[in-house]
Protein backbone atom coordinates (compact mmCIF):
# COMPACT_ATOMS: atom_id res chain seq x y z
CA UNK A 1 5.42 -159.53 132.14
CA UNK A 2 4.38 -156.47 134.54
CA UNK A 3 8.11 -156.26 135.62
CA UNK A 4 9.08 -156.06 131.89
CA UNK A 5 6.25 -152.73 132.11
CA UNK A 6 7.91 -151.98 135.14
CA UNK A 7 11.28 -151.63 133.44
CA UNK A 8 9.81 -149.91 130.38
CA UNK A 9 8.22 -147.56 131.99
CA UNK A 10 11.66 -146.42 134.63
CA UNK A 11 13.33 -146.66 130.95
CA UNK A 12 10.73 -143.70 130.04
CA UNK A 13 9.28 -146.27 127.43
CA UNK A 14 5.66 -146.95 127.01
CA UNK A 15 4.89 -150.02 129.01
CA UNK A 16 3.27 -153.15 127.21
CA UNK A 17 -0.32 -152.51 126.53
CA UNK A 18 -2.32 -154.42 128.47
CA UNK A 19 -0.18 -155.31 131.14
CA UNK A 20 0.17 -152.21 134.13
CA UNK A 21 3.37 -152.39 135.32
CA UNK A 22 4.29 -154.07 138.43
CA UNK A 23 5.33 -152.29 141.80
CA UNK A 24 7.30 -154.58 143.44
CA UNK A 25 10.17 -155.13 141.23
CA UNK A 26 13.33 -156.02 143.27
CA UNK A 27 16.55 -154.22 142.04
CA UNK A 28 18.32 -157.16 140.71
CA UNK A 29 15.43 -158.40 138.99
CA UNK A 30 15.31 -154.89 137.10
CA UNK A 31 19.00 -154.58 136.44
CA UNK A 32 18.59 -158.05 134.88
CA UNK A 33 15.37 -156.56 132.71
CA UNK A 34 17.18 -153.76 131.42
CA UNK A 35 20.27 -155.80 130.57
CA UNK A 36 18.23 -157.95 128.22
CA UNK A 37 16.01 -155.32 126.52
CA UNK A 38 19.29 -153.58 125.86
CA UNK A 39 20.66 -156.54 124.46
CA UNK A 40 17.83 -157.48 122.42
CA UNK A 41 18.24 -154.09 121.39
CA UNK A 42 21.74 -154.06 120.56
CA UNK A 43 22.94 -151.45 122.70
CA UNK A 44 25.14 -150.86 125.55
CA UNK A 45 23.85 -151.94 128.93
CA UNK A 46 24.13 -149.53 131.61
CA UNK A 47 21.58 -149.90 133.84
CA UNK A 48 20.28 -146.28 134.01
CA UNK A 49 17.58 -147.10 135.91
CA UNK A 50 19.58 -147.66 139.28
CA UNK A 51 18.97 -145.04 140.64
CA UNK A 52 15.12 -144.25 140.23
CA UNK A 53 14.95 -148.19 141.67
CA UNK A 54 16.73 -146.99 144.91
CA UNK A 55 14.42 -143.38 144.94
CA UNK A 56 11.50 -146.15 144.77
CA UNK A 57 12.91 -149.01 147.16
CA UNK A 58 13.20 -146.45 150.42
């Protein structure tokens, strides 16, 4: 659930209350995140967050 946060919060969403989001979210695993909130949300995936992931990952 803290990757979910994660995601959220590179998304510039509040993160889920109670649960600080992880740090050590892989770039796959947050692609896949985004993809589903997206879709759960009916809209378009385009993983926008790619980018801040690689700023973060080096």
């Amino acid at each position: 659930m803290q990757n979910i946060s994660h995601v959220y919060q590179l998304m510039g969403r509040d993160w889920i209350s109670g649960l600080r989001p992880a740090k050590n979210v892989g770039i796959l695993m947050a692609q896949k995140i985004e993809n589903l909130i997206n879709e759960s949300e009916s809209h378009q995936t385009s993983n926008s967050i790619d980018f801040q992931l690689v700023i973060l990952m080096s």
